[in-house]
C-alpha atoms as a PDB file:
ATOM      1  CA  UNK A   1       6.882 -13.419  -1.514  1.00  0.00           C
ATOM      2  CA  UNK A   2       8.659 -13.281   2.138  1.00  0.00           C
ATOM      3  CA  UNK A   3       6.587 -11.892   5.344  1.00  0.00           C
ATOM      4  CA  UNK A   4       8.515  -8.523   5.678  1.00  0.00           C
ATOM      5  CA  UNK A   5       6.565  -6.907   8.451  1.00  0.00           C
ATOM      6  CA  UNK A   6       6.473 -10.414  11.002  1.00  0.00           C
ATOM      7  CA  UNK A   7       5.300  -7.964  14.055  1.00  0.00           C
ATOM      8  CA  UNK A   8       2.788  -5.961  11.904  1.00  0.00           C
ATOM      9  CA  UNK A   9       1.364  -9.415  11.324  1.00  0.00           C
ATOM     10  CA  UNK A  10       1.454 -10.525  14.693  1.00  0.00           C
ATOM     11  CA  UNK A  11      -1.400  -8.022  15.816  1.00  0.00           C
ATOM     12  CA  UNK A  12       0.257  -4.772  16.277  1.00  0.00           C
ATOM     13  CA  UNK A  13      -0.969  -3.275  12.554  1.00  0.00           C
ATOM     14  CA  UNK A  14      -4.361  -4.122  13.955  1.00  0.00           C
ATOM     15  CA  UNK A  15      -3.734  -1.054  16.546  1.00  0.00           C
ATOM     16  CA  UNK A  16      -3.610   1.451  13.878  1.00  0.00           C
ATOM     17  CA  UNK A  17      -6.477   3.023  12.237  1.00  0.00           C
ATOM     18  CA  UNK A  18      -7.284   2.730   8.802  1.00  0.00           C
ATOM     19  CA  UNK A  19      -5.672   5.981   8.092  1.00  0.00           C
ATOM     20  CA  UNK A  20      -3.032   4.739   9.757  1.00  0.00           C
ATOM     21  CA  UNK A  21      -2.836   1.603   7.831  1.00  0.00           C
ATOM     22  CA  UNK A  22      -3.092   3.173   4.470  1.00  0.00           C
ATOM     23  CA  UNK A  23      -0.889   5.940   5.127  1.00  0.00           C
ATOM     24  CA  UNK A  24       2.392   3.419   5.589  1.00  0.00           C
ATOM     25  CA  UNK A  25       0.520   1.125   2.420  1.00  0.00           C
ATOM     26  CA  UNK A  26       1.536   4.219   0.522  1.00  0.00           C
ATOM     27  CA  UNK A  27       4.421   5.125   2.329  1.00  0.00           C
ATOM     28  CA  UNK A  28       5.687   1.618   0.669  1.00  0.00           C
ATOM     29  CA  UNK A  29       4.457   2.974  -3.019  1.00  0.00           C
ATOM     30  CA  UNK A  30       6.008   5.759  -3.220  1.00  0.00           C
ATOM     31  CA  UNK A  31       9.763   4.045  -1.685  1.00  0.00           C
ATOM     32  CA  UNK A  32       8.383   1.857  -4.973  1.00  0.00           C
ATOM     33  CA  UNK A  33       8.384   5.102  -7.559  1.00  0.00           C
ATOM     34  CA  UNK A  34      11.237   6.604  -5.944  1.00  0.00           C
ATOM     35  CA  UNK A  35      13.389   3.421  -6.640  1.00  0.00           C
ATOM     36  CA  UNK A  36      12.103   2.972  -9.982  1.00  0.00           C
ATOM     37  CA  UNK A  37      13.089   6.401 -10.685  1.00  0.00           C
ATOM     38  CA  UNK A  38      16.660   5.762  -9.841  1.00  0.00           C
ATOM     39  CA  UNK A  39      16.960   2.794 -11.903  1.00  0.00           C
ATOM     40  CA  UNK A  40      16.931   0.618  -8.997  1.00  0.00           C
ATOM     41  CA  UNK A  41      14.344  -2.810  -9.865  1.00  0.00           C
ATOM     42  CA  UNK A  42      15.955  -4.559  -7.147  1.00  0.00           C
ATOM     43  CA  UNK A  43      14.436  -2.283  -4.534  1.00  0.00           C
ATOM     44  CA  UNK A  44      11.649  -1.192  -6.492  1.00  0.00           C
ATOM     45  CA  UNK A  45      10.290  -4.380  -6.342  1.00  0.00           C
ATOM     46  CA  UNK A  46      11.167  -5.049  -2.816  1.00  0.00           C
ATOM     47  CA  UNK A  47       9.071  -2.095  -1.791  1.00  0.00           C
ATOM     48  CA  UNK A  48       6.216  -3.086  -4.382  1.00  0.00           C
ATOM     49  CA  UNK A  49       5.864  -6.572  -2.377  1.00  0.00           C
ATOM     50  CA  UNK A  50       5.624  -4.579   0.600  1.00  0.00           C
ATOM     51  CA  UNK A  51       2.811  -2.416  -0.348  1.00  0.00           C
ATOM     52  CA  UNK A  52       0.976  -5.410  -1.060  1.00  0.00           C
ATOM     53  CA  UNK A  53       1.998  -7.014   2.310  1.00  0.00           C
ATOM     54  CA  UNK A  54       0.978  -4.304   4.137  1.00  0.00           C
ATOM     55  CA  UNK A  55      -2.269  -4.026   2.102  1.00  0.00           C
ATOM     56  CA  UNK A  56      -2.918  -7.522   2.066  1.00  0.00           C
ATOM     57  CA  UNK A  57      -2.986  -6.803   5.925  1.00  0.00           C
ATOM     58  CA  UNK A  58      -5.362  -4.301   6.157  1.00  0.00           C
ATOM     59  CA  UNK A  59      -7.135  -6.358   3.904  1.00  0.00           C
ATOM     60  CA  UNK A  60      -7.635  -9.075   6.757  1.00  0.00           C
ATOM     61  CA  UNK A  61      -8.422  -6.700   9.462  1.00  0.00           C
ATOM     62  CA  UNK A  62     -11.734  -6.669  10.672  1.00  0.00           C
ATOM     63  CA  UNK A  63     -12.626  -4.019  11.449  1.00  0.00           C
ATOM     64  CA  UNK A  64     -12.218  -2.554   7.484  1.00  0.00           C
ATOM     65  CA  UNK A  65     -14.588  -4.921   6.571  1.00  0.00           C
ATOM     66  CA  UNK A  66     -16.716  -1.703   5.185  1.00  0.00           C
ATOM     67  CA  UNK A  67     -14.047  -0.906   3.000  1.00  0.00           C
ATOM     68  CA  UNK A  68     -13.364  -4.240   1.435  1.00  0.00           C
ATOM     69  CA  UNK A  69     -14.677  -3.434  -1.625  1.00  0.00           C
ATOM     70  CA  UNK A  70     -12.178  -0.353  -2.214  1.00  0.00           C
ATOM     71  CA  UNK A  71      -9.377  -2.030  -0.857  1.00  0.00           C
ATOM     72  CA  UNK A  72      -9.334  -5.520  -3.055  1.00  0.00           C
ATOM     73  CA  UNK A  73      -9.898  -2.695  -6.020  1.00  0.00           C
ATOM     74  CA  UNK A  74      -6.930  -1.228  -4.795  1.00  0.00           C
ATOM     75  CA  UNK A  75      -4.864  -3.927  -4.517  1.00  0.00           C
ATOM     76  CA  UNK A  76      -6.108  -4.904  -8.011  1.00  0.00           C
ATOM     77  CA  UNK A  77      -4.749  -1.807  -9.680  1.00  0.00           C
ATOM     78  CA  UNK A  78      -2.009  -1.948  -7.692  1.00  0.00           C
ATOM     79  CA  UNK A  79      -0.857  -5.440  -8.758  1.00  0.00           C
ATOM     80  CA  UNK A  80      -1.530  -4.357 -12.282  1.00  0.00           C
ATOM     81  CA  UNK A  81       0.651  -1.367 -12.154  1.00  0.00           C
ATOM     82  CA  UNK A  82       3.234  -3.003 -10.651  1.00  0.00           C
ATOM     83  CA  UNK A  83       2.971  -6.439 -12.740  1.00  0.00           C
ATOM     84  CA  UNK A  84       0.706  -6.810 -15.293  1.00  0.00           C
ATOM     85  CA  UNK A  85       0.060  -4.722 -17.977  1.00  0.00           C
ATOM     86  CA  UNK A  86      -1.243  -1.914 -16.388  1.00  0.00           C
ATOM     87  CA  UNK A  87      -4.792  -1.861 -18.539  1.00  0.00           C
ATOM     88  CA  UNK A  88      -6.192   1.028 -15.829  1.00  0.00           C
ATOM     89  CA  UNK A  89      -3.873   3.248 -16.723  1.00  0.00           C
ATOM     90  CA  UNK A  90      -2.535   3.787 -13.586  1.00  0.00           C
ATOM     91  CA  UNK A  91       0.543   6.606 -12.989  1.00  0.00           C
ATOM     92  CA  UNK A  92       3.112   7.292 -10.883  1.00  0.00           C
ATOM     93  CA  UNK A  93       0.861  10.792  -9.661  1.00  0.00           C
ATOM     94  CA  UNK A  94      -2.281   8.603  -9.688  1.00  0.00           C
ATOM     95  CA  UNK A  95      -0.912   6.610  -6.508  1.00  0.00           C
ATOM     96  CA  UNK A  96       1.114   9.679  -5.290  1.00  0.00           C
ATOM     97  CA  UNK A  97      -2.209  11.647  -5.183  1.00  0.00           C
ATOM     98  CA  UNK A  98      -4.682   8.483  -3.751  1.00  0.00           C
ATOM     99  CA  UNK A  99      -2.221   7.894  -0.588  1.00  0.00           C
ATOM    100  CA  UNK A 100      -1.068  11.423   0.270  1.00  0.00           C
ATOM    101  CA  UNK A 101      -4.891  12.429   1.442  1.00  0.00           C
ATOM    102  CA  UNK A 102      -4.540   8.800   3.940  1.00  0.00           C
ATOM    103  CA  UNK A 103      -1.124  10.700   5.188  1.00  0.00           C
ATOM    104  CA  UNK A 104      -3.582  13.846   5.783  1.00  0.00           C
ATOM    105  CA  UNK A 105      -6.192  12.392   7.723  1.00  0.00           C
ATOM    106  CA  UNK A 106      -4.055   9.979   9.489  1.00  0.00           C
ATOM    107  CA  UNK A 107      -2.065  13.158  10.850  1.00  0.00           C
ATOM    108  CA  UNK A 108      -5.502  15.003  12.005  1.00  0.00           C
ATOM    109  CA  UNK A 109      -6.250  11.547  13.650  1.00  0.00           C
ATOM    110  CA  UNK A 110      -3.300  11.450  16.028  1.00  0.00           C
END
């Protein structure tokens, strides 16, 4: 899988809040659904990797150590939507409805 987001790495996702971080993570799932709507696998899966880039990245920042737990279950499900066999059950609304409330609370934020 290629680094997509170089500068993200480089510290700058580290300024946003967790909100923040989760809110684009999901901003990246649902470019996934859309494109897998339209019959599009190419850039499906090209948005899939990065939703996991960008959660693998809030993964590794510090300061959501808290909220490891939740986040390596999310990236679990995730991957198995995505690539295995999807044993959780996992929908299209499932993710739609688990991301838009970080979009909420990242907007009250700013």
């Amino acid at each position: 899988m290629n680094q997509q987001h170089k500068n993200l790495a480089a510290g700058r996702w580290k300024e946003l809040s967790f909100f923040e971080q989760m809110a684009n993570v999901g901003s990246e799932v649902e470019r996934t659904i859309r494109w897998k709507d339209k019959h599009n696998a190419d850039y499906s899966q090209k948005a899939f990797e990065r939703a996991l880039e960008l959660l693998d990245l809030t993964i590794a920042d510090e300061k959501n150590t808290k909220r490891l737990r939740e986040l390596l279950r999310v990236r679990e499900a995730l991957a198995d939507y995505g690539v295995f066999d999807n044993i959780y059950k996992s929908t299209n609304q499932n993710w739609q409805n688990y991301f838009l409330a970080f979009n909420f609370a990242a907007r009250i934020n700013i």
